[in-house]
Protein backbone atom coordinates (compact mmCIF):
# COMPACT_ATOMS: atom_id res chain seq x y z
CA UNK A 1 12.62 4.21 8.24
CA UNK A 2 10.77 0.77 7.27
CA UNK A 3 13.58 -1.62 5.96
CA UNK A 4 10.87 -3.25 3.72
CA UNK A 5 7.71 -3.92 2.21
CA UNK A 6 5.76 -6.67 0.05
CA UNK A 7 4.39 -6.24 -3.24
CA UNK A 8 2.12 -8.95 -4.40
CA UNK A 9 1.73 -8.18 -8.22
CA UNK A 10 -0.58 -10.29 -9.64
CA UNK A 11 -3.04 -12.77 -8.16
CA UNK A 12 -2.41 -15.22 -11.22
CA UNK A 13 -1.03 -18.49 -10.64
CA UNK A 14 0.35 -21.80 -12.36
CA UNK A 15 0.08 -24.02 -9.58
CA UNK A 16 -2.76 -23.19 -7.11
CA UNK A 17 -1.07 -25.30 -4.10
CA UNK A 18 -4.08 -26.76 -2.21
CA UNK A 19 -2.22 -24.90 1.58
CA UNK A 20 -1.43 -21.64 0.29
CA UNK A 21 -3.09 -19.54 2.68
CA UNK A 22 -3.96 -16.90 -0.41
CA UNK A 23 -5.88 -18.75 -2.04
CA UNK A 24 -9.03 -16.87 -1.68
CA UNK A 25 -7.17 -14.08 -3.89
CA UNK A 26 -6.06 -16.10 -5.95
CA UNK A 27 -6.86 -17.83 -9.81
CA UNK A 28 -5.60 -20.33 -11.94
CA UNK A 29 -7.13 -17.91 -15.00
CA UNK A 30 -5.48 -15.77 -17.08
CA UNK A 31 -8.90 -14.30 -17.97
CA UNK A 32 -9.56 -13.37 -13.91
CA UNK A 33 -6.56 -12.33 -13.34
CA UNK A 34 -5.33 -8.65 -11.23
CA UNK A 35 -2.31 -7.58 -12.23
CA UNK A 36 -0.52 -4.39 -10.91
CA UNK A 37 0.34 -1.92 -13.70
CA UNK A 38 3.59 -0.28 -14.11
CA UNK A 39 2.07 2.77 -12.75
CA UNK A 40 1.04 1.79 -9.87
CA UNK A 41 4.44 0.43 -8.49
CA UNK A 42 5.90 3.64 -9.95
CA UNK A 43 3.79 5.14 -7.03
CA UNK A 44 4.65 2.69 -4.76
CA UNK A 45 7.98 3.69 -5.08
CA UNK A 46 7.68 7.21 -4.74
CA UNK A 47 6.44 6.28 -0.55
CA UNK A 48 9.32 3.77 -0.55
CA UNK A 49 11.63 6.92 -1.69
CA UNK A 50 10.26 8.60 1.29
CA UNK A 51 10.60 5.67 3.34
CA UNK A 52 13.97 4.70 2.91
CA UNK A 53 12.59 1.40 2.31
CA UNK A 54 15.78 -0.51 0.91
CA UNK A 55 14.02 -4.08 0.11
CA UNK A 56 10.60 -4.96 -1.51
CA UNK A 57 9.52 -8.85 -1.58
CA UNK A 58 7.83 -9.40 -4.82
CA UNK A 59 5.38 -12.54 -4.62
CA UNK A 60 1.59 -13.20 -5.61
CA UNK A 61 0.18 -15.42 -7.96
CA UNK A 62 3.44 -15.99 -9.29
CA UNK A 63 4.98 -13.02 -9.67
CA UNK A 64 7.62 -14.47 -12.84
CA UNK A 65 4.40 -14.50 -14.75
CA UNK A 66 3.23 -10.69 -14.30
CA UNK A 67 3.14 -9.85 -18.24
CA UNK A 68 6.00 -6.56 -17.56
CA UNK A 69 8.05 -8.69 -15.13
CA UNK A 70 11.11 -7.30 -16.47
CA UNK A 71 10.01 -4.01 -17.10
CA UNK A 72 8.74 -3.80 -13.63
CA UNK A 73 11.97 -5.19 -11.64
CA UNK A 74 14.19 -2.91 -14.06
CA UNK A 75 12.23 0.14 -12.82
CA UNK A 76 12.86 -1.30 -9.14
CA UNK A 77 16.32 -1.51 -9.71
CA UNK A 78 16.83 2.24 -11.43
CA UNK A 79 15.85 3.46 -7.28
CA UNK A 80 18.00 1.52 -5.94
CA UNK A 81 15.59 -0.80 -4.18
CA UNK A 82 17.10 -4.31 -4.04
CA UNK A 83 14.51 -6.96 -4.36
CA UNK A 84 13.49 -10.60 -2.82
CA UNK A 85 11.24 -12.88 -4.84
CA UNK A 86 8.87 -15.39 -3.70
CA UNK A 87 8.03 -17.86 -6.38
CA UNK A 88 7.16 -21.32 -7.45
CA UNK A 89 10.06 -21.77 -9.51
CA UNK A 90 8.07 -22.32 -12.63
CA UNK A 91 8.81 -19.70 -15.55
CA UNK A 92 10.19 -19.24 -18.61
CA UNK A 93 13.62 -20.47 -17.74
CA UNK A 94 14.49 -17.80 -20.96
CA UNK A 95 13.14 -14.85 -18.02
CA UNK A 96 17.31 -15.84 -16.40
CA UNK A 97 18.71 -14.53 -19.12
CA UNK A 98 17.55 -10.76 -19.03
CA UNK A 99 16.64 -11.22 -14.65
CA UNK A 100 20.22 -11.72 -12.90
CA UNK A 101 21.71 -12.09 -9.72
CA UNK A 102 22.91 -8.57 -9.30
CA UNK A 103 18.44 -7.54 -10.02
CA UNK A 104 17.34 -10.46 -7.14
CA UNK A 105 19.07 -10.00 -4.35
CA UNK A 106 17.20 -12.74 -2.36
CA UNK A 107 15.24 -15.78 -4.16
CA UNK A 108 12.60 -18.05 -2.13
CA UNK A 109 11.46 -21.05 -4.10
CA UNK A 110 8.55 -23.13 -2.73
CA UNK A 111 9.63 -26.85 -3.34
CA UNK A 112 6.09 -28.70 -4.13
CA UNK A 113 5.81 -32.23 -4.49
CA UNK A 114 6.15 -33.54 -8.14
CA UNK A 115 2.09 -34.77 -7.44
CA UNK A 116 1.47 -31.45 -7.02
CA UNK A 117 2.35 -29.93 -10.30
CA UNK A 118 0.05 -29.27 -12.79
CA UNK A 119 2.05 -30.23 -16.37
CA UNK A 120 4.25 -33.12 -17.37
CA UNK A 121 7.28 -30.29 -17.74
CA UNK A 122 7.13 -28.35 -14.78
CA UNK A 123 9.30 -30.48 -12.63
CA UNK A 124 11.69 -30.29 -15.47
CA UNK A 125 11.26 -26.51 -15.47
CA UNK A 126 11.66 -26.37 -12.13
CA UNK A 127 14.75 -28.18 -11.61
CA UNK A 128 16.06 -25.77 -14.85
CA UNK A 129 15.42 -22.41 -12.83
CA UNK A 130 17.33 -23.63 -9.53
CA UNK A 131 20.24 -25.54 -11.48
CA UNK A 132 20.64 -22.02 -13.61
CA UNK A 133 20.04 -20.13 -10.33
CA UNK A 134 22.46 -21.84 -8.33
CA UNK A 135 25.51 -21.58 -11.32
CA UNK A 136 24.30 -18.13 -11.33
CA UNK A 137 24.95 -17.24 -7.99
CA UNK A 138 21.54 -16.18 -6.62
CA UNK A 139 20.87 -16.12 -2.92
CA UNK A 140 18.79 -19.21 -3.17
CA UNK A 141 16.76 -20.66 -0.26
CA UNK A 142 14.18 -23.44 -0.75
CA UNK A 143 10.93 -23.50 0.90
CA UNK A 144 8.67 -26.21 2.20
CA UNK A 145 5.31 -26.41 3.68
CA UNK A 146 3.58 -28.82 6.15
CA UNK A 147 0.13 -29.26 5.78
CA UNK A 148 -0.17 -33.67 6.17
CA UNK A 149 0.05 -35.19 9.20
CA UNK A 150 2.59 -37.60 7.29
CA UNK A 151 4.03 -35.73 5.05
CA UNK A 152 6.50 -37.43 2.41
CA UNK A 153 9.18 -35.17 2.48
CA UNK A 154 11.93 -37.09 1.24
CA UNK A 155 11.76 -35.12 -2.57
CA UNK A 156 12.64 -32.03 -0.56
CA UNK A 157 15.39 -33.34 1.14
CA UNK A 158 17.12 -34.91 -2.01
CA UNK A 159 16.71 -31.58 -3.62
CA UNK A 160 18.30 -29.97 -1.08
CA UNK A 161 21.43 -32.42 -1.04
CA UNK A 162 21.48 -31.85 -5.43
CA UNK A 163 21.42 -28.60 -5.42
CA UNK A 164 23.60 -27.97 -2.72
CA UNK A 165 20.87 -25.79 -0.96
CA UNK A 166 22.28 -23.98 2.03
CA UNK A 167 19.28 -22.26 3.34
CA UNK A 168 15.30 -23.83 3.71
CA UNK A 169 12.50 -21.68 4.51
CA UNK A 170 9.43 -24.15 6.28
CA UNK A 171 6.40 -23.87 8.19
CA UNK A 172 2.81 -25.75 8.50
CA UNK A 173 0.45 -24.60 6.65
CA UNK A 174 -1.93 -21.94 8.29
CA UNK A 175 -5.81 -21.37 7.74
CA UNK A 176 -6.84 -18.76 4.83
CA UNK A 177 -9.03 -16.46 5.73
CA UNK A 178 -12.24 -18.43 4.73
CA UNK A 179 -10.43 -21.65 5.80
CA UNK A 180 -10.54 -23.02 1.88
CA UNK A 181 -7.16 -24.21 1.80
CA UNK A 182 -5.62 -27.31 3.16
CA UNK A 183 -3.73 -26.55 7.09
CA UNK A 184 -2.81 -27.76 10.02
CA UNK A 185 -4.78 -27.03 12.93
CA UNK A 186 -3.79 -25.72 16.27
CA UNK A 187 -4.58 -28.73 18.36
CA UNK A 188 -2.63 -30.54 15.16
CA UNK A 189 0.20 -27.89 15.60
CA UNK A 190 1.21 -28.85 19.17
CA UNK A 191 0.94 -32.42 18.01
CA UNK A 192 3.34 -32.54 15.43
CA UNK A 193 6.49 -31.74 17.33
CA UNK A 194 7.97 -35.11 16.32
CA UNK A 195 7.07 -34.57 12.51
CA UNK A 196 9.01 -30.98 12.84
CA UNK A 197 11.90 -32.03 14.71
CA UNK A 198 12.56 -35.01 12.74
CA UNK A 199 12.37 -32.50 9.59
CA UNK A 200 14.88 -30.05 10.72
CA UNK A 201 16.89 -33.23 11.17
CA UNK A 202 16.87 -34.17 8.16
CA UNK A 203 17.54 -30.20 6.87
CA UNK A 204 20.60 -30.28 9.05
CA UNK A 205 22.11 -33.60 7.91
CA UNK A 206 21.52 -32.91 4.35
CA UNK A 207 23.70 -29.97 5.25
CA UNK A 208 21.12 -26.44 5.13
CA UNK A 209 20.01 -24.42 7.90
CA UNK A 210 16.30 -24.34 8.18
CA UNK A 211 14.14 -21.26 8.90
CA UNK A 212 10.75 -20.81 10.42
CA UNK A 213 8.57 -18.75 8.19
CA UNK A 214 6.09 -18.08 11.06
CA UNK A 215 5.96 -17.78 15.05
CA UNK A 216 5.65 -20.60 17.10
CA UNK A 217 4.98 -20.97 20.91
CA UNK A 218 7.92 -21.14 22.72
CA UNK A 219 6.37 -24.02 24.99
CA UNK A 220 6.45 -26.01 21.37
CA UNK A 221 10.13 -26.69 21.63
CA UNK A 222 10.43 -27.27 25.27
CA UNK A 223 10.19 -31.09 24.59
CA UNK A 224 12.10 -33.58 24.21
CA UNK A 225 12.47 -34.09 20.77
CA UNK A 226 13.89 -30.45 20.32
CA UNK A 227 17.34 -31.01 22.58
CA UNK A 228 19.25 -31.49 20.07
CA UNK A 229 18.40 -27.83 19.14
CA UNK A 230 20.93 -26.54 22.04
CA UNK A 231 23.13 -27.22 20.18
CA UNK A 232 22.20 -25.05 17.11
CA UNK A 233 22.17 -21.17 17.09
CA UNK A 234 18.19 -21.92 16.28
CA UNK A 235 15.40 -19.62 17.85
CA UNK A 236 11.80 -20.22 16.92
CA UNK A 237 10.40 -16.68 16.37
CA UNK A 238 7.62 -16.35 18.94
CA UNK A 239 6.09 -12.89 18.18
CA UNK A 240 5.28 -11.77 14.88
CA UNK A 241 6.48 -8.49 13.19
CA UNK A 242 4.29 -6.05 11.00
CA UNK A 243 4.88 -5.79 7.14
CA UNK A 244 2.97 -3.82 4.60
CA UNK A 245 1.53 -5.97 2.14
CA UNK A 246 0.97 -3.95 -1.53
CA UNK A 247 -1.42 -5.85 -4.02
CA UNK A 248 -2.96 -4.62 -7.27
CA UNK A 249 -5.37 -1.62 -7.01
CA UNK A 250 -3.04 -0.08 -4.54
CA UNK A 251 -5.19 -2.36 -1.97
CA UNK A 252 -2.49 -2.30 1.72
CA UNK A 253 -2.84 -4.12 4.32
CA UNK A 254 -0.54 -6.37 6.22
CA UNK A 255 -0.61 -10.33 6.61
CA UNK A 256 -4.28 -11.82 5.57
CA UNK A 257 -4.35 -13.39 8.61
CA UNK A 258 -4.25 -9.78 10.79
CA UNK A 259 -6.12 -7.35 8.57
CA UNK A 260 -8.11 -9.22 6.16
CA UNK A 261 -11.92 -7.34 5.51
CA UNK A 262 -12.16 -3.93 4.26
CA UNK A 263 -9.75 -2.77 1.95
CA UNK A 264 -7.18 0.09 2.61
CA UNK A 265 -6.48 1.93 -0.22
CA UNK A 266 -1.98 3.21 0.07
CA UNK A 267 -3.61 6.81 -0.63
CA UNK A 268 -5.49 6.96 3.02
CA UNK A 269 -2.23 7.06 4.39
CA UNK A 270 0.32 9.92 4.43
CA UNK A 271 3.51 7.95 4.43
CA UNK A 272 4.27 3.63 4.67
CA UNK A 273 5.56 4.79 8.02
CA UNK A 274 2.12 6.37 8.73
CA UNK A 275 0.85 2.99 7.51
CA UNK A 276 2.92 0.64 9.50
CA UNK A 277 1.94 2.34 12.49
CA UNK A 278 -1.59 2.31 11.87
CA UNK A 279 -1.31 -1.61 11.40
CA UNK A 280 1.24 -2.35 14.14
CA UNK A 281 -1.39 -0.97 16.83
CA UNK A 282 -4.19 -2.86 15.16
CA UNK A 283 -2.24 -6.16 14.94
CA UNK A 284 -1.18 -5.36 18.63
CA UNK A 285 -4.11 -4.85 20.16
CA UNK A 286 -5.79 -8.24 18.52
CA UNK A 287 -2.36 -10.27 19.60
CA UNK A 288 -2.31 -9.47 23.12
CA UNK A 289 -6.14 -9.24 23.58
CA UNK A 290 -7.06 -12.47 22.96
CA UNK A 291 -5.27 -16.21 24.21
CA UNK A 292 -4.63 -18.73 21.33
CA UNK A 293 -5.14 -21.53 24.14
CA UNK A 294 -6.51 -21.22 27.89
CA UNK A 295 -3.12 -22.29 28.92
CA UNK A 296 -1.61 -19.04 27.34
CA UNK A 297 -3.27 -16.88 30.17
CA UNK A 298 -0.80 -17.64 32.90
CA UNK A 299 2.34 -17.85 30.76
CA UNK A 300 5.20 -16.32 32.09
CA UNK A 301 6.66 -15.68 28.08
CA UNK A 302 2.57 -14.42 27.65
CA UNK A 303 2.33 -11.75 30.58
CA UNK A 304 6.13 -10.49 29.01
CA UNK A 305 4.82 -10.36 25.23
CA UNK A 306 7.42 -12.68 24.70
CA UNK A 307 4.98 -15.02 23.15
CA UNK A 308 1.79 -14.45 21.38
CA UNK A 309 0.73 -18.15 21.81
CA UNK A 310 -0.12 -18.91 18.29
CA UNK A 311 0.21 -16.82 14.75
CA UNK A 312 -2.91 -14.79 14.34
CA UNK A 313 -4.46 -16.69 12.01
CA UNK A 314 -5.79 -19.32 14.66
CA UNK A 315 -6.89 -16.59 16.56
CA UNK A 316 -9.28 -15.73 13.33
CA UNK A 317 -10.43 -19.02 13.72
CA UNK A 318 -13.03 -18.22 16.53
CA UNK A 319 -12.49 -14.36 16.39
CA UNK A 320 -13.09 -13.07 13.06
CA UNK A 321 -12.24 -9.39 13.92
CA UNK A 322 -11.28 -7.19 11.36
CA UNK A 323 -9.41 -4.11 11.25
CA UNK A 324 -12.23 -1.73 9.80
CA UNK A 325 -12.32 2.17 8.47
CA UNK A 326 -13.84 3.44 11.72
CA UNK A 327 -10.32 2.30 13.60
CA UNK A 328 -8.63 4.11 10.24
CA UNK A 329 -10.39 7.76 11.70
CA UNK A 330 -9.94 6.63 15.21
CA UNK A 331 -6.11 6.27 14.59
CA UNK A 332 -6.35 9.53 12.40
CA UNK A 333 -8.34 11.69 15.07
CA UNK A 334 -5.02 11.53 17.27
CA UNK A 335 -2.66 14.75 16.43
CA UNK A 336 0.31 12.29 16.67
CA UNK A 337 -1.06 9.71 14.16
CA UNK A 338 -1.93 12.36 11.68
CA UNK A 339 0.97 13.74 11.42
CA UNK A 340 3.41 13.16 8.30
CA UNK A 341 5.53 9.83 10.01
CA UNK A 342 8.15 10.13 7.34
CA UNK A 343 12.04 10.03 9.01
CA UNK A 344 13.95 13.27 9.13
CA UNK A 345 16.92 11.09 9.75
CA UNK A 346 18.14 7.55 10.07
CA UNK A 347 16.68 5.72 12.55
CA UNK A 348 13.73 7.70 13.38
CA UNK A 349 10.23 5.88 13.67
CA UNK A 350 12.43 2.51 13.31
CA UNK A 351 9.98 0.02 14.83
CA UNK A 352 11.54 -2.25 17.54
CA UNK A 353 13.09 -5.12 16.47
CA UNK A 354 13.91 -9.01 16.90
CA UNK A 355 16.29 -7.81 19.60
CA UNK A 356 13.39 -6.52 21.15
CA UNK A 357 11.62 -9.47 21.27
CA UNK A 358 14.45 -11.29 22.00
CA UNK A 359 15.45 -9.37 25.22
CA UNK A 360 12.06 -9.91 26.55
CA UNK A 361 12.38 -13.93 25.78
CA UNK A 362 15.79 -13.45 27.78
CA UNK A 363 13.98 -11.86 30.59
CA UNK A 364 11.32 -14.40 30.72
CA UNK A 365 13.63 -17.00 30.91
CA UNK A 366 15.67 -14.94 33.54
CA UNK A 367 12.26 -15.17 35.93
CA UNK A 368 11.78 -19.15 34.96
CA UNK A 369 15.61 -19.39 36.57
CA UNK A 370 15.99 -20.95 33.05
CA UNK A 371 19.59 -19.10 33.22
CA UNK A 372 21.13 -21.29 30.67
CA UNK A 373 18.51 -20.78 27.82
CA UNK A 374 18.37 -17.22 28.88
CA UNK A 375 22.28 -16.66 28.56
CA UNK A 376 22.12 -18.00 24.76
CA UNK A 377 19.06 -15.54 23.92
CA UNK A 378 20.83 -12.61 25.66
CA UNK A 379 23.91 -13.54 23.97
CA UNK A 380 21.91 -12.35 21.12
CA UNK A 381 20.16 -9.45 21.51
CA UNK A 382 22.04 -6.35 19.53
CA UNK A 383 21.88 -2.83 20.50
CA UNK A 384 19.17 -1.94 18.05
CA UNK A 385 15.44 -0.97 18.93
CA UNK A 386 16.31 -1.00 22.33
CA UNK A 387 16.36 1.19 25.42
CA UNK A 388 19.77 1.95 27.19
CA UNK A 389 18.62 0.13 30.53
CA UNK A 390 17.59 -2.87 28.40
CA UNK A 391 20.66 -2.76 26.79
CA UNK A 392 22.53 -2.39 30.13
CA UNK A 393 20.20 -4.95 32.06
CA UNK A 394 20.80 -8.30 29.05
CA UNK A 395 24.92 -7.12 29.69
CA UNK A 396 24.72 -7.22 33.27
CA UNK A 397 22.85 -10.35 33.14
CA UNK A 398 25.84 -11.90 30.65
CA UNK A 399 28.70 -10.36 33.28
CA UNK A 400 26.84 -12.44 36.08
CA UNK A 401 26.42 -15.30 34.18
CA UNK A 402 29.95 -15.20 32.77
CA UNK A 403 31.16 -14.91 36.23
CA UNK A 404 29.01 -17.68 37.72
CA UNK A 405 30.24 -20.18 34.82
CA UNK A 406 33.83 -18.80 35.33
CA UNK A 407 33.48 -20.24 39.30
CA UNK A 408 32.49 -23.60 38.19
CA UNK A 409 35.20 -23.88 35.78
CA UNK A 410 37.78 -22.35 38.39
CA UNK A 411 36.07 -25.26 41.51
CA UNK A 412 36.74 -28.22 38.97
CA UNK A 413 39.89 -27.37 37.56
């Protein structure tokens, strides 16, 4: 059972942000512009009824301006499918009176810098949609993106405090595929632990919880300027996690930065679960093949997959590797792989999860003797996705733990 999938329906958009890392796909032309017919998401749908998928993450373009938007989420809705959108915030604010809380069940809204809008009104408009969001209810989480060395970020942070803005989705910008966009580099990345730091800071203090929207090396915040983050329930995600990514044509694939090149078509493949698998090896095999930096190779967190080093798109950088049809009749030729992946019950063909990754973070930091750090991580990890001796070895590592702390306490009492 895949808990969800992403849908980009149309490649049209009002902004055209110079870091968006889809902005090969992308145009600022109505004229040139892919949009995915009713049709096709009614097909979609019929693998996510297979699926159990319970979520699909509408984004694009901006995805508010697809020509059937309400059409299209109503018919989302009618399976029972919740939905999360992705957008720029800048629509017909007239679209919140037919779209309600109770159709999005999570809303991301990429914050730009008023410099960075296109017409005199949109900061206006955009201000309109997360006022009437916010009154409205809506899950609302606000997202920024790092691609300056000195970013002025201070428009974000007022926003946040105005609209009362609990939850902030950030990152720095990564590479598109053909590198057109605006990003931060990976020597750049390392540097910029101050800049990040002193932005989740400020995220804090204005009174939200920020999220990473990518992985980041673990070795990132094991600096100074990140103490403060012991004492935040605050883990940078260090390993990525496949998602199927549906755009117009019926085109799958999964992040750009993973399986960019030859297109998929969703009708190659049996089943999304067929699909995910398919993609998960791929993505696997590239992750753990290659080093993001020469310091990676003798990593403890590296040699435990605990850490891929780097998100894959600096990988592309010097390795431009693409997942290609010939690995699509490789992965086919195997009996197991051919087979019809769809669940027969709950649970089945659930890929691991965070936990998973988690646990092996814990276990890493178990062999550092970083027993504190490893404590909070295990402290943690959930039952789900993993083995019972996992399971039993994070609780037997919390019993000693507990037990060693409880001896302190008792010898200075």
């Amino acid at each position: 059972m895949l808990y969800g999938i992403r849908v980009g329906i149309t490649n049209y958009c009002n902004l055209g942000c110079d870091y968006c890392f889809f902005k090969e796909w992308l145009t600022l032309d109505r004229q040139g512009q892919k949009e995915m017919p009713l049709l096709e998401m009614r097909q979609i749908l019929g693998y996510c009824k297979r699926d159990r998928v319970k979520e699909i993450m509408l984004h694009g373009g901006e995805p508010m301006l697809h020509s059937h938007i309400q059409r299209l989420i109503k018919m989302i809705r009618k399976d029972k499918v919740s939905i999360s959108l992705q957008t720029n915030g800048i629509f017909d604010h007239a679209l919140l009176e037919s779209i309600t809380k109770n159709d999005i069940a999570k809303c991301l809204i990429n914050y730009n810098h008023p410099d960075f809008l296109k017409k005199p009104n949109d900061k206006e408009l955009l201000d309109a949609n997360i006022k009437g969001m916010r009154e409205a209810g809506y899950d609302l989480t606000l997202g920024y993106n790092i691609f300056e060395s000195a970013p002025d970020y201070g428009f974000f942070i007022q926003a946040v405090k105005r609209f009362k803005i609990k939850k902030v989705r950030f990152d720095l910008a990564k590479p598109s595929w053909n590198f057109k966009n605006k990003y931060i580099t990976l020597k750049a990345l390392f540097q910029s632990a101050p800049l990040v730091a002193k932005f989740i800071k400020a995220c804090l203090n204005a009174g939200a919880i920020p999220q990473l929207d990518c992985v980041w090396p673990v070795c990132f915040v094991n600096r100074p300027e990140f103490d403060f983050m012991r004492k935040q329930v605050f883990i940078l995600p260090s390993v990525c996690c496949t998602t199927l990514d549906i755009l117009p044509g019926l085109n799958i694939s999964t992040c750009l930065c993973s399986t960019p090149g030859e297109h998929f078509k969703l009708s190659e493949f049996e089943s999304l679960s067929q699909a995910d698998t398919f993609f998960t090896q791929a993505e696997n095999k590239f992750r753990w093949q290659y080093h993001a930096r020469p310091e990676c190779k003798d990593c403890l967190f590296w040699i435990n997959k605990a850490c891929e080093g780097a998100c894959l798109k600096y990988k592309r950088v010097l390795r431009r590797n693409t997942v290609n049809h010939q690995d699509l009749r490789s992965f086919l030729a195997d009996k197991n792989n051919s087979m019809r992946l769809i669940p027969t019950k709950p649970g089945l063909f659930v890929k691991k999860s965070s936990n998973f990754t988690l646990f092996k973070l814990g276990a890493a930091l178990e062999q550092q003797e970083r027993f504190d750090q490893a404590f909070k991580i295990f402290s943690m990890v959930k039952p789900g996705g993993l083995k019972k001796s996992e399971i039993k070895y994070a609780e037997s590592f919390l019993d000693r733990r507990m037990a060693v702390m409880v001896a302190k306490d008792t010898q200075f009492a």
